[in-house]
Protein backbone atom coordinates (compact mmCIF):
# COMPACT_ATOMS: atom_id res chain seq x y z
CA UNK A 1 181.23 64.96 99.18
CA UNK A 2 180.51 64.52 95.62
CA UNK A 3 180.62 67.51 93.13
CA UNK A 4 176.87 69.12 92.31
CA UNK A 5 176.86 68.29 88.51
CA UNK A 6 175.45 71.60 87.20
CA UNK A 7 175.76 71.03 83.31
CA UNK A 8 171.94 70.75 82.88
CA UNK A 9 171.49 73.64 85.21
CA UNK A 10 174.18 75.53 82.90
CA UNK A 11 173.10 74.39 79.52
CA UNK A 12 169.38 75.66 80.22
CA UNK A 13 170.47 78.97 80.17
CA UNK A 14 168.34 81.05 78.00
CA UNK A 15 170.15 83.11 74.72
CA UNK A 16 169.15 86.81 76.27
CA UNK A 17 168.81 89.36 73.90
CA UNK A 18 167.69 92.14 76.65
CA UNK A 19 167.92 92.84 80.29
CA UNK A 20 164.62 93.08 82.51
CA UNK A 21 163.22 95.73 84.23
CA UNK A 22 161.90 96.16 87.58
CA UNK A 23 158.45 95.08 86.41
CA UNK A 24 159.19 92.62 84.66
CA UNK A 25 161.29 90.82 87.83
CA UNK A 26 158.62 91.23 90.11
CA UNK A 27 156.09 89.88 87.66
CA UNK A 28 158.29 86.99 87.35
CA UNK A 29 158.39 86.68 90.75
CA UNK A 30 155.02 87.03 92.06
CA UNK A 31 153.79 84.12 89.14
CA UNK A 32 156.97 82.06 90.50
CA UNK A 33 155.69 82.16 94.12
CA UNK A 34 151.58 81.62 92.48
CA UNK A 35 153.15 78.29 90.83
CA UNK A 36 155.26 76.80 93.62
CA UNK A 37 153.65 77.26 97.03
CA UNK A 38 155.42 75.28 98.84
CA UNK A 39 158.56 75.97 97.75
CA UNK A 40 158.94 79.71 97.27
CA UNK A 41 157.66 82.05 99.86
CA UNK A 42 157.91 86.10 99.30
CA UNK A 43 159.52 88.21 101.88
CA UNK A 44 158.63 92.02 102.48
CA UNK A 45 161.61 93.12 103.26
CA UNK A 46 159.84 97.28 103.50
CA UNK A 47 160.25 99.78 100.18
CA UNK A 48 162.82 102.01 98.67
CA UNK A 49 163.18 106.13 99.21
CA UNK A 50 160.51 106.76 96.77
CA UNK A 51 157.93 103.81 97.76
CA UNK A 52 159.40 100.90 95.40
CA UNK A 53 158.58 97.74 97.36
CA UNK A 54 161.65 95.68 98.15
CA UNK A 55 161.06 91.86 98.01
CA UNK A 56 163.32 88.94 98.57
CA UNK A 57 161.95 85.46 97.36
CA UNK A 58 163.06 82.41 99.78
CA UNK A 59 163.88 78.75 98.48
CA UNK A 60 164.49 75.66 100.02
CA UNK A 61 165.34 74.03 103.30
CA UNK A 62 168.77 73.55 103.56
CA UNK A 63 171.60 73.46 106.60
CA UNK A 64 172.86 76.44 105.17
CA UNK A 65 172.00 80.06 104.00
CA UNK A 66 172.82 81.76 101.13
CA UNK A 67 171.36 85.50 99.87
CA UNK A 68 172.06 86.93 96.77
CA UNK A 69 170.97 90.33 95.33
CA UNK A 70 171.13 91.91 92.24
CA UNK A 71 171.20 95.62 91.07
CA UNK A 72 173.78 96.88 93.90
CA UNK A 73 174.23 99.65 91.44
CA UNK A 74 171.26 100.07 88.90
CA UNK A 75 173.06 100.25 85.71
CA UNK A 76 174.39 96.58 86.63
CA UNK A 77 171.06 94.34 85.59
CA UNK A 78 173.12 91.16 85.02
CA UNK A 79 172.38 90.01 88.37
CA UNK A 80 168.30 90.17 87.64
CA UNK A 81 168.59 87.95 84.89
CA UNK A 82 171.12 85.21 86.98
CA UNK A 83 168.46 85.57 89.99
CA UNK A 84 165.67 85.01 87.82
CA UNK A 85 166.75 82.46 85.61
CA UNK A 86 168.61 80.45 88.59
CA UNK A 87 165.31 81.10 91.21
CA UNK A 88 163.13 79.39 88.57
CA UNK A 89 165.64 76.72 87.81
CA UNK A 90 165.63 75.86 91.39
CA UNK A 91 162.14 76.17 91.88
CA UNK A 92 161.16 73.60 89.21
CA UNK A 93 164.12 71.03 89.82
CA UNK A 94 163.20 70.70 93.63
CA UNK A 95 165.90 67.39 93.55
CA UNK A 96 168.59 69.54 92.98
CA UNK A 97 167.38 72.39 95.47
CA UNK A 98 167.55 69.13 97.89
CA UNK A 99 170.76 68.84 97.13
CA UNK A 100 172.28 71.98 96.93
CA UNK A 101 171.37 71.53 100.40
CA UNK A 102 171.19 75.67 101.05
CA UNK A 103 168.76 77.93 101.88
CA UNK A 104 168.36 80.38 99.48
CA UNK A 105 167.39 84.34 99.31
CA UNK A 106 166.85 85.97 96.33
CA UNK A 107 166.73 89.61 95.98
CA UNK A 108 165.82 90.07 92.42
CA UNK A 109 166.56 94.81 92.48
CA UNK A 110 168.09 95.92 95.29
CA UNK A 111 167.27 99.54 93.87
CA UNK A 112 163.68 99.68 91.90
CA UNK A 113 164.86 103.71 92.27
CA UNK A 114 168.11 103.49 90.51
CA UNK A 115 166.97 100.42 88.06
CA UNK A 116 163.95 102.46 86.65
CA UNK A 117 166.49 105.40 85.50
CA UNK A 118 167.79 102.72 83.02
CA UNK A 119 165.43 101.50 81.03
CA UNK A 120 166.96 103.47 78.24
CA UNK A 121 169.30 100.64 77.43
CA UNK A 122 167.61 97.76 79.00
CA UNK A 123 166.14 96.71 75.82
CA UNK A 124 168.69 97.54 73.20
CA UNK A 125 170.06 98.07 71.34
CA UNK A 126 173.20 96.51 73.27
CA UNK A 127 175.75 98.90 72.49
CA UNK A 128 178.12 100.71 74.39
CA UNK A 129 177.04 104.12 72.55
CA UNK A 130 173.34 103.29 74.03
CA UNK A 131 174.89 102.56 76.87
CA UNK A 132 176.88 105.48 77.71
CA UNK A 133 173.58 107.72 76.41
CA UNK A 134 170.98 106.32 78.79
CA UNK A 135 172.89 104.89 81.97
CA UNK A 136 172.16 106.19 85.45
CA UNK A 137 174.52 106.00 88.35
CA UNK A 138 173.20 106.41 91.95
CA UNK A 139 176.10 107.89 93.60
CA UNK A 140 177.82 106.51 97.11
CA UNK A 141 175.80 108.81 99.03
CA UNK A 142 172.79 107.05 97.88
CA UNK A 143 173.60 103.56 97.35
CA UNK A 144 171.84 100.57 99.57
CA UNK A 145 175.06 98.81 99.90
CA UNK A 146 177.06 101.73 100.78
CA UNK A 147 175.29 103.03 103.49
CA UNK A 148 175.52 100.56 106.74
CA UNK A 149 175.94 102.31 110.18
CA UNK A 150 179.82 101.70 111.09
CA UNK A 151 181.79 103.49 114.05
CA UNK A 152 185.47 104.13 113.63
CA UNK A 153 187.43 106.35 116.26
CA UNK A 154 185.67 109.42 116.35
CA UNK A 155 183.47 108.29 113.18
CA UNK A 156 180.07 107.72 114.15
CA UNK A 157 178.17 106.83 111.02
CA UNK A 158 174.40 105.90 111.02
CA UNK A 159 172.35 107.30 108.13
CA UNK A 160 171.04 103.97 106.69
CA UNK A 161 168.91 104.30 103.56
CA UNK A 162 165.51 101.93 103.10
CA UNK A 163 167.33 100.54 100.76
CA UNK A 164 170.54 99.48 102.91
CA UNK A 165 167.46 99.05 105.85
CA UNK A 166 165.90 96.13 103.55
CA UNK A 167 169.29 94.65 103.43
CA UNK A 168 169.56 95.19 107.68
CA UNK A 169 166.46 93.38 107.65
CA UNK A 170 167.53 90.15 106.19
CA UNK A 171 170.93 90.45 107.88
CA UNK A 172 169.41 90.81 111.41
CA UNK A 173 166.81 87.61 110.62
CA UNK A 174 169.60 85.36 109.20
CA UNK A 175 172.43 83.59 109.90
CA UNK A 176 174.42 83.94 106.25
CA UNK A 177 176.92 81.08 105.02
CA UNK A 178 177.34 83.42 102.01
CA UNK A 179 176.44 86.86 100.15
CA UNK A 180 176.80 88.38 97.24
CA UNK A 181 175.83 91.11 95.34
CA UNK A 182 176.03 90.77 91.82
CA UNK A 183 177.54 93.27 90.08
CA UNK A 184 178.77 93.27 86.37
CA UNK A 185 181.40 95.44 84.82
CA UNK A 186 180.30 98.07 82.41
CA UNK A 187 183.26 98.23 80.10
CA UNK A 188 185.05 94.30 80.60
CA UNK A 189 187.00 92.41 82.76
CA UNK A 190 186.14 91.46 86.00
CA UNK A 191 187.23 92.05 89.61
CA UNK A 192 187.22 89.00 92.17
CA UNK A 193 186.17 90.01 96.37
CA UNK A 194 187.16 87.18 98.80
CA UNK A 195 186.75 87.45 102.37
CA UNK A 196 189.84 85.83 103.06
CA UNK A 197 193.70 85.89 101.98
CA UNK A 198 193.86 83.17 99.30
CA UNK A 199 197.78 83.47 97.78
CA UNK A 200 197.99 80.41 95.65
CA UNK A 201 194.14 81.53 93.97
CA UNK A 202 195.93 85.18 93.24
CA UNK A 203 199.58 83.86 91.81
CA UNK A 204 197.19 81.51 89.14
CA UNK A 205 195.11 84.93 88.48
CA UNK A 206 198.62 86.84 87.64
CA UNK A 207 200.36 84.17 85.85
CA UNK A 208 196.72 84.18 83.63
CA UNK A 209 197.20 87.64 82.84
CA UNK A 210 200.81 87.32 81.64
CA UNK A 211 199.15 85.86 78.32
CA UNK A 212 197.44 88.72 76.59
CA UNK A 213 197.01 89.19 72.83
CA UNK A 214 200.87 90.23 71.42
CA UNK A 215 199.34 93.67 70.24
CA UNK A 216 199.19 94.59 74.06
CA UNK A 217 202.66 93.99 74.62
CA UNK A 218 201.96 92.94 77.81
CA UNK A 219 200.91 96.32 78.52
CA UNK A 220 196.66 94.69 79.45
């Protein structure tokens, strides 16, 4: 199979000088669905602990199914930005959704709770010292993503949140070739998941990292 050529889908990418906030996305998503009917259909997927509602968008018709969510922790609004900007590059270049050939849901704030706390930086200025003054953290406990029922031994775990209930939802009505959540470093660097053992991928990471500036003395 030939290789999607992304470069106009990469090159569109808008200079952002500022994140968005929960408003905002659903705005953007509630004019997205008003201006392509019949490609974008809103999902309820129920509300948050304090009433937020939770909405996924759904694209396309392809063999196979990808969701995507952003805000898995609330100070990490990168992911509402690639959501927004991709869902509306989709949306309006239905040739390449074609070809994509994937299914696609789009959870824009996974936690309208957490994200609302943050709106002290969202705008700017973009500095760490704003940063670190007006981020908010939901804790573990909490947290949408951290809270699926499991049962280990004599751990019987089943607490779900509406939040991690809204992801249970989509789980339970879909078949998933992939997931992610999109989550974004607060300080630099970056930290790869894979669900499966991939040695040569992780000896081409370490021999990357053997090149760092000289003033780290290999220390980074």
């Amino acid at each position: 199979m030939a290789l999607l050529d992304s470069r106009n889908l990469l090159d569109g990418i808008p200079d952002y000088r500022e994140y968005m906030n929960v408003d905002e996305l659903n705005s953007s998503s509630e004019k997205l669905a008003r201006e392509h009917p019949s490609t974008v259909k809103m999902l309820d997927l129920g509300k948050s602990s304090k009433g937020e509602p939770i909405r996924c968008l759904k694209m396309g018709e392809g063999k196979h199914n990808a969701l995507i969510y952003g805000f898995p922790n609330p100070e990490e609004p990168v992911g509402g930005l690639v959501i927004d900007y991709l869902s509306r590059s989709l949306a309006e270049n239905k040739s390449l959704l074609r070809e994509i050939d994937y299914t696609w849901y789009f959870i824009k704030c996974i936690d309208p709770d957490g994200a609302r706390l943050n709106v002290g930086f969202l705008k700017g200025p973009l500095t760490p010292m704003n940063f670190s003054k007006n981020y908010y953290r939901t804790s573990d406990s909490l947290s949408g993503e951290e809270n699926f029922p499991y049962r280990y031994g004599d751990i019987d775990f089943n607490r779900p949140l509406p939040e991690t209930k809204a992801l249970m939802k989509i789980l339970d009505e879909t078949s998933f070739d992939f997931i992610s959540g999109l989550h974004n470093m607060k300080w630099g660097g970056v930290t790869y998941q894979v669900s499966e053992p991939c040695s040569d991928l992780s000896k081409r990471w370490r021999r990357g990292m053997t090149s760092c500036p000289e003033r780290c003395r290999g220390q980074c």
